[in-house]
C-alpha atoms as a PDB file:
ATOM      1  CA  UNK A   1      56.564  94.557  81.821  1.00  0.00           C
ATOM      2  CA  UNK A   2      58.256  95.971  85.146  1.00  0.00           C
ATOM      3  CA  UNK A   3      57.393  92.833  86.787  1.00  0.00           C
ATOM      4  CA  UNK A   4      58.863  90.926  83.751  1.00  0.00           C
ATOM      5  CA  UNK A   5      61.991  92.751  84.900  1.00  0.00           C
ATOM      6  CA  UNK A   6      61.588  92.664  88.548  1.00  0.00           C
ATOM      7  CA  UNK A   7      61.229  89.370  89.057  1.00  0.00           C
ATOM      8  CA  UNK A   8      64.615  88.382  87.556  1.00  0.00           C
ATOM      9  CA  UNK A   9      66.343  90.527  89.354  1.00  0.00           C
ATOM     10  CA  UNK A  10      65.040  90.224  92.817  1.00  0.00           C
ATOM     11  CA  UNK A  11      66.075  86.037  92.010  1.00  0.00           C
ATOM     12  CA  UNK A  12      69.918  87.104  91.243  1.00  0.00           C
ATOM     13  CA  UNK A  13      69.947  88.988  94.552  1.00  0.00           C
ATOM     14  CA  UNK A  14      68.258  86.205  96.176  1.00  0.00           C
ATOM     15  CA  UNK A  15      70.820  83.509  94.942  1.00  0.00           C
ATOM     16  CA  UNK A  16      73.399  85.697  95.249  1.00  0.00           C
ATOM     17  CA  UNK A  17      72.581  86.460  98.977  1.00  0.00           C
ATOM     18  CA  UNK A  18      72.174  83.006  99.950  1.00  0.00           C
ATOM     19  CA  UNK A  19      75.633  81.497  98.294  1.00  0.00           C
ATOM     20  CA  UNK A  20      78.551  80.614 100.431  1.00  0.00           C
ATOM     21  CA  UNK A  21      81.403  82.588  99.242  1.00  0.00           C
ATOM     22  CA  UNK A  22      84.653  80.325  99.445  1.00  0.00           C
ATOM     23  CA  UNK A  23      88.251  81.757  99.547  1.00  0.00           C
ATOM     24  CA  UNK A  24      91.091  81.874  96.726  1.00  0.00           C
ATOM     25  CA  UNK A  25      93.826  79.627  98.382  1.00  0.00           C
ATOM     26  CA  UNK A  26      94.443  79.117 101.500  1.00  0.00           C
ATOM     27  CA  UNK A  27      93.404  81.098 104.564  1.00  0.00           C
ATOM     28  CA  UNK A  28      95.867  84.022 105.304  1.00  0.00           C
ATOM     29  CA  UNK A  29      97.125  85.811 108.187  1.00  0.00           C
ATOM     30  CA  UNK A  30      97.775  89.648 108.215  1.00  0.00           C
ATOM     31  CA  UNK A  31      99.475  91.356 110.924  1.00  0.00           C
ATOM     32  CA  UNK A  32      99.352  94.975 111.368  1.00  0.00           C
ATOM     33  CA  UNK A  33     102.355  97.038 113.053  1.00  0.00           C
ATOM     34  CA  UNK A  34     102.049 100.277 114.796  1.00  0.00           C
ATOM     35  CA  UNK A  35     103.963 102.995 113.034  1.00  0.00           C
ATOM     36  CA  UNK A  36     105.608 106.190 114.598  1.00  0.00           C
ATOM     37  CA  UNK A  37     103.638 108.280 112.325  1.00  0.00           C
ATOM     38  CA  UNK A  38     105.218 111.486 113.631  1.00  0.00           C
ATOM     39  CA  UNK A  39     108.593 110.005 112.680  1.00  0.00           C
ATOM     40  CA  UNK A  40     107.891 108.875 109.404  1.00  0.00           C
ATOM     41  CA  UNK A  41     106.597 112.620 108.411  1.00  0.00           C
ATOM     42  CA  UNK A  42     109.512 113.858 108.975  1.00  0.00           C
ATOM     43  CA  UNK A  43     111.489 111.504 106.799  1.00  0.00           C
ATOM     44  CA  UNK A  44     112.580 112.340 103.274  1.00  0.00           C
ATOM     45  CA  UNK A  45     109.713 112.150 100.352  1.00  0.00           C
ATOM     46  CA  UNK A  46     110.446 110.076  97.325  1.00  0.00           C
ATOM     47  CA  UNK A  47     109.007 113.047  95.192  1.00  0.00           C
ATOM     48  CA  UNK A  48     111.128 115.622  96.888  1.00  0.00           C
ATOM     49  CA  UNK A  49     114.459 113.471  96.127  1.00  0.00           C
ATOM     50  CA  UNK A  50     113.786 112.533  92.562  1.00  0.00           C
ATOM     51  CA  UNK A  51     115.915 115.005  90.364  1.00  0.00           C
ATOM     52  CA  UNK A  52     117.974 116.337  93.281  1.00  0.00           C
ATOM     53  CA  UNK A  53     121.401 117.603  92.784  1.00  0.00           C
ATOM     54  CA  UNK A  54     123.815 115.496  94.346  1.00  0.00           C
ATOM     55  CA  UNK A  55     127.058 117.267  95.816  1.00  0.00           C
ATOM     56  CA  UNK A  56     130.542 116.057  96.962  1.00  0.00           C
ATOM     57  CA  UNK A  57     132.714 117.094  99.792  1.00  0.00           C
ATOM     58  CA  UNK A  58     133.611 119.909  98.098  1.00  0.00           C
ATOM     59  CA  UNK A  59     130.194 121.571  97.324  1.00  0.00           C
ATOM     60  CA  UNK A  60     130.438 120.355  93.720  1.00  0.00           C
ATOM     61  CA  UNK A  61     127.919 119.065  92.016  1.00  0.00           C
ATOM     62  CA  UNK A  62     128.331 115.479  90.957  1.00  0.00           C
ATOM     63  CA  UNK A  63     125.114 114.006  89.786  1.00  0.00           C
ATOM     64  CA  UNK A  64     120.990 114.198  89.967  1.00  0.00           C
ATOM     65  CA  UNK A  65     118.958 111.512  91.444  1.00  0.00           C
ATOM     66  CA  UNK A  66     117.301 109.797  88.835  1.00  0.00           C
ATOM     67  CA  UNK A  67     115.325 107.033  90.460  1.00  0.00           C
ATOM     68  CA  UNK A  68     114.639 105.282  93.415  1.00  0.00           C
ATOM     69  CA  UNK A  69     114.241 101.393  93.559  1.00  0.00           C
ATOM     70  CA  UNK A  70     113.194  98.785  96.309  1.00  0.00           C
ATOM     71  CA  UNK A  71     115.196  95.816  96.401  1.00  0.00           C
ATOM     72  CA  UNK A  72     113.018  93.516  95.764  1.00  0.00           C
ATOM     73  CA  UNK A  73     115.433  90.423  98.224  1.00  0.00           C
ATOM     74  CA  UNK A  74     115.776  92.559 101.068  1.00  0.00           C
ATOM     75  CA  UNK A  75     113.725  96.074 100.710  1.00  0.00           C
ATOM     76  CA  UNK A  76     116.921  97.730 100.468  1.00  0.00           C
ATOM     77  CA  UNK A  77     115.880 101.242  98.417  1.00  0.00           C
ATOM     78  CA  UNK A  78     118.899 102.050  95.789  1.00  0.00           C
ATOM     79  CA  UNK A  79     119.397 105.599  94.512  1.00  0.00           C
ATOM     80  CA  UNK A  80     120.141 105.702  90.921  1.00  0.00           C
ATOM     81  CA  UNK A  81     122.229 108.570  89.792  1.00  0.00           C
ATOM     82  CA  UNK A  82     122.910 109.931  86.504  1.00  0.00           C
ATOM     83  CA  UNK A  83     126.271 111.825  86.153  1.00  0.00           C
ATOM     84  CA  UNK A  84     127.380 113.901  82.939  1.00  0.00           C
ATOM     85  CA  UNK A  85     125.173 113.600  80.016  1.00  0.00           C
ATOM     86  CA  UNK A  86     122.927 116.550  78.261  1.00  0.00           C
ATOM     87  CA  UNK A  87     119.430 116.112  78.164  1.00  0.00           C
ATOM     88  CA  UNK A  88     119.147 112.530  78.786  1.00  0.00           C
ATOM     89  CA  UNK A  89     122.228 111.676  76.435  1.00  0.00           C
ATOM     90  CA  UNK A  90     125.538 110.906  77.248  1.00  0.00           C
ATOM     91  CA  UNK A  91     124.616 109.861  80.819  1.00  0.00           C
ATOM     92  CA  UNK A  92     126.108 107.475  83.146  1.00  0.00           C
ATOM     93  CA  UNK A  93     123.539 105.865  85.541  1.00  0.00           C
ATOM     94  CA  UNK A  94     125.423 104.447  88.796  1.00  0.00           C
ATOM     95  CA  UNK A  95     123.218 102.729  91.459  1.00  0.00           C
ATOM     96  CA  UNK A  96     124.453 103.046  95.348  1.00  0.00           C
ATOM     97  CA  UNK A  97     122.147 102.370  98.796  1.00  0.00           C
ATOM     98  CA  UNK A  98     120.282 105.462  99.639  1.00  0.00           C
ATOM     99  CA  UNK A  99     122.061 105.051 102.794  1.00  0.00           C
ATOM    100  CA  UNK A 100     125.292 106.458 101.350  1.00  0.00           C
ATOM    101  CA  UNK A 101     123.831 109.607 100.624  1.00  0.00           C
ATOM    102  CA  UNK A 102     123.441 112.669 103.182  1.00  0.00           C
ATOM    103  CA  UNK A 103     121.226 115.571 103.656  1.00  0.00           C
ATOM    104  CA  UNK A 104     122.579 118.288 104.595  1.00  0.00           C
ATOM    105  CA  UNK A 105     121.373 122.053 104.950  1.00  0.00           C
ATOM    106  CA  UNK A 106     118.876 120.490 102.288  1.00  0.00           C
ATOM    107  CA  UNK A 107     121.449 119.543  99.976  1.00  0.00           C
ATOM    108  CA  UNK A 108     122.246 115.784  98.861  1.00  0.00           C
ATOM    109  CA  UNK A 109     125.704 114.901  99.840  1.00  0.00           C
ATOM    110  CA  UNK A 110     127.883 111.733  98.669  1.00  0.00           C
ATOM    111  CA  UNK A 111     130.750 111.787 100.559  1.00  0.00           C
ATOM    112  CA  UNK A 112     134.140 110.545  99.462  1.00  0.00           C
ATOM    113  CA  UNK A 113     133.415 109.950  95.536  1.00  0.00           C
ATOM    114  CA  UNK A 114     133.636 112.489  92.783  1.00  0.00           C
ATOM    115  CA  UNK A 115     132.003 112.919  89.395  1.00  0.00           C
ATOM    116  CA  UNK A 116     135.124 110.861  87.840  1.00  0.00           C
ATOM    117  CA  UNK A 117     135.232 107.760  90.478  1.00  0.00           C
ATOM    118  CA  UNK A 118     131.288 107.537  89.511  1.00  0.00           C
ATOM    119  CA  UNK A 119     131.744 107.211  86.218  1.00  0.00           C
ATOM    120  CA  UNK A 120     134.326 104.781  86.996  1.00  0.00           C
ATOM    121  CA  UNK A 121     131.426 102.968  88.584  1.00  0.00           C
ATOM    122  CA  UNK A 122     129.828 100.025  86.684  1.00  0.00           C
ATOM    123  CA  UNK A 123     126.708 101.165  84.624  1.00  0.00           C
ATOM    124  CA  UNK A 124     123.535 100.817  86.043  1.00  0.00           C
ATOM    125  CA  UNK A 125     120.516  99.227  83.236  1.00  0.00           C
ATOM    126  CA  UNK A 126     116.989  98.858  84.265  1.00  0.00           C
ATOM    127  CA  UNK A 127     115.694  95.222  83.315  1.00  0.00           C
ATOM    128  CA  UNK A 128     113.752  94.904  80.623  1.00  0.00           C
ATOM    129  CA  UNK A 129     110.134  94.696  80.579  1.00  0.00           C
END
């Protein structure tokens, strides 16, 4: 009986051993980058932004970051930002280049826009699956 079963198996792992593998497509080149790994540490993590208080120039508080999305033409990230609302209703999503926003003294700053010019803002609606 075991050599009923052994005999099987030790054929699979010879045919399998002795195939050419082939592939998918055509042959691909990867290039690795060096990264300054001390640099990028020290840059902001994307769970330590989500649900931040954003303030204006005034200290106010003007928003939360709900989201953070990749652009996916040219790897642009977008912070979406939900002003007003209650508990998820009544809000006004606004998306804007990370790059506008500041940290400062550990505090998310937009500069130059207030809770009224975002609303303002045309709505922001994520596509649909």
């Amino acid at each position: 009986m075991k050599f009923a079963l052994a005999f099987p198996a030790a054929a699979v792992a010879l045919a399998l051993s002795t195939a050419t593998l082939h592939a998918q497509g055509p042959a691909q080149s990867v290039t690795a980058s060096r990264t300054d790994v001390v640099q990028l540490a020290s840059g902001y993590r994307a769970s330590k932004v989500l649900g931040a208080a954003v303030y204006d120039d005034s200290k106010h508080k003007i928003g939360t970051i709900d989201d953070l999305i990749v652009s996916p033409k040219d790897s642009v990230t977008y912070a979406i930002v939900s002003i007003g609302g209650f508990a998820g209703i009544g809000k006004h999503l606004v998306a804007m280049p990370f790059s506008n926003l500041k940290i400062v003294d550990e505090q998310v700053q937009l500069s130059g826009l207030t809770s009224d010019s975002l609303k303002a803002m045309p709505e922001f609606r994520y596509a649909s699956p």
